[in-house]
Protein backbone atom coordinates (compact mmCIF):
# COMPACT_ATOMS: atom_id res chain seq x y z
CA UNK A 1 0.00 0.00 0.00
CA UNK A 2 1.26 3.41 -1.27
CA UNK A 3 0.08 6.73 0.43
CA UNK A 4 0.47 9.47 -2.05
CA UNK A 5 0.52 13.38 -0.52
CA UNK A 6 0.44 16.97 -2.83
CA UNK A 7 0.52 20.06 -1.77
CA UNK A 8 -0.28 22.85 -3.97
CA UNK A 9 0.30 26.63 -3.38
CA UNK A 10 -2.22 28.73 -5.47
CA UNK A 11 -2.05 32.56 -6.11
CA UNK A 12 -5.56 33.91 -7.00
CA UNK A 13 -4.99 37.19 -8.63
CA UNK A 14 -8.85 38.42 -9.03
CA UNK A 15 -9.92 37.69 -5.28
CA UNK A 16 -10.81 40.86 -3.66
CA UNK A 17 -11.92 39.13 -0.32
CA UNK A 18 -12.02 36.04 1.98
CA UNK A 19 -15.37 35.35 0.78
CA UNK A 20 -14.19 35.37 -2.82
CA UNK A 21 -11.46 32.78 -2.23
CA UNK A 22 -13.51 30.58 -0.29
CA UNK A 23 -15.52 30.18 -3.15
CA UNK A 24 -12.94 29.22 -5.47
CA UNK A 25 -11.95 27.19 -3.13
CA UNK A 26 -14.82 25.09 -2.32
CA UNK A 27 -15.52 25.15 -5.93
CA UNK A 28 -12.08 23.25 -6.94
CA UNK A 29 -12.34 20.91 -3.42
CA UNK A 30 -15.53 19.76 -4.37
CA UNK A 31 -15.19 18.87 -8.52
CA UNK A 32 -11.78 17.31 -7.44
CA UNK A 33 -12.92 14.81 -4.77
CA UNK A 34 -15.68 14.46 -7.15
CA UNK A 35 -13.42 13.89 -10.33
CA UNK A 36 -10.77 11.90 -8.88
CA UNK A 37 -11.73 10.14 -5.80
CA UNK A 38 -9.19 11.65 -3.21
CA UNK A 39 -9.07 13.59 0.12
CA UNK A 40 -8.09 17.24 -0.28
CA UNK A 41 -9.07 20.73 2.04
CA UNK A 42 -7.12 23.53 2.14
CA UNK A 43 -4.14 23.59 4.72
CA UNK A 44 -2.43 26.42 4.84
CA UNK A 45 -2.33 30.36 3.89
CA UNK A 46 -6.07 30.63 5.11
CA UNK A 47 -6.10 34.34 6.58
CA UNK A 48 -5.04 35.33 3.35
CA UNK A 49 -7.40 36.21 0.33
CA UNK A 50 -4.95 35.82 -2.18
CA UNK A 51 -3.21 32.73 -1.46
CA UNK A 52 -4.28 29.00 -0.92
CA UNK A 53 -2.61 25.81 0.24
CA UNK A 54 -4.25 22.49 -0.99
CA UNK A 55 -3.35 19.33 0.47
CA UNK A 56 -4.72 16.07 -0.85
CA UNK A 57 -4.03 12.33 -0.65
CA UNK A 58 -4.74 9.55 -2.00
CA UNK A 59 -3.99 5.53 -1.26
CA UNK A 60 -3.05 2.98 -4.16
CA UNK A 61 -0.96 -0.37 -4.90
CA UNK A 62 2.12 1.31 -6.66
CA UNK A 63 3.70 4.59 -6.38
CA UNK A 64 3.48 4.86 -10.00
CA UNK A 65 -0.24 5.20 -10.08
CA UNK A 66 -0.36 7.13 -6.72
CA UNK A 67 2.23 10.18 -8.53
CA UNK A 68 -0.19 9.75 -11.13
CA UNK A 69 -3.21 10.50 -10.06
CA UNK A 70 -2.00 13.29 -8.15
CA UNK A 71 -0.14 14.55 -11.08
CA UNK A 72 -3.21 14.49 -13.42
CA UNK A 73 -5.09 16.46 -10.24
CA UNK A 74 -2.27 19.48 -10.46
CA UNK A 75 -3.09 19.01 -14.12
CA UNK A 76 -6.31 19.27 -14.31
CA UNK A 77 -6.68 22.57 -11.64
CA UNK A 78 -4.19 24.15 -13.99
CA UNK A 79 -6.82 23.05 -16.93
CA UNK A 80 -10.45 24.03 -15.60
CA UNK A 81 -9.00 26.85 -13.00
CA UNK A 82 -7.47 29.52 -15.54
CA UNK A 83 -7.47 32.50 -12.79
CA UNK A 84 -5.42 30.56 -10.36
CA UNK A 85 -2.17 30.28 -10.49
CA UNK A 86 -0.30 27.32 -9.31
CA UNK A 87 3.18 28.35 -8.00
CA UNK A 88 3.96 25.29 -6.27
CA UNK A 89 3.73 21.72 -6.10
CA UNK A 90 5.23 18.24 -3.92
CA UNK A 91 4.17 15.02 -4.17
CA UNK A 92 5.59 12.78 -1.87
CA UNK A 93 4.99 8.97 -1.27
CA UNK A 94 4.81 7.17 1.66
């Protein structure tokens, strides 16, 4: 059994509030537990209403699959999120 972990650091450029970037937020949370089946919530940077820290996780048989899956996650953000910016990413297996 493989634990997979990413991190993502996100610069929102258009948010003018908390309430803004909680929206984005919950917006990206939800479609990607929906989408890919993993745990994520934001971890980090949550006073600020410009910047967001994602953590998610996921289990699988092979480290392969698990840097995958959480590679096609940072992917797909980048993909269906154009006004966020990713400006940092680590996967790390366990």
């Amino acid at each position: 059994m493989v634990i997979g972990t990413c991190t993502i650091e996100l610069f929102l450029p258009g948010n003018g509030s908390l309430k803004d970037k909680r929206r984005v937020i919950q917006s990206i949370t939800r479609r990607v537990q929906s989408t890919f089946n993993v745990s994520i919530a934001e971890v980090g940077a949550q006073d600020l209403w410009q910047r967001a820290e994602l953590g998610i996780a996921c289990i699988s048989t092979s480290s392969e699959a698990a840097h995958r899956l959480l590679s096609e996650v940072v992917e797909w953000i980048a993909q269906h999120y154009p006004q966020v910016e990713i400006t940092d990413y680590r996967i790390e297996l366990l």
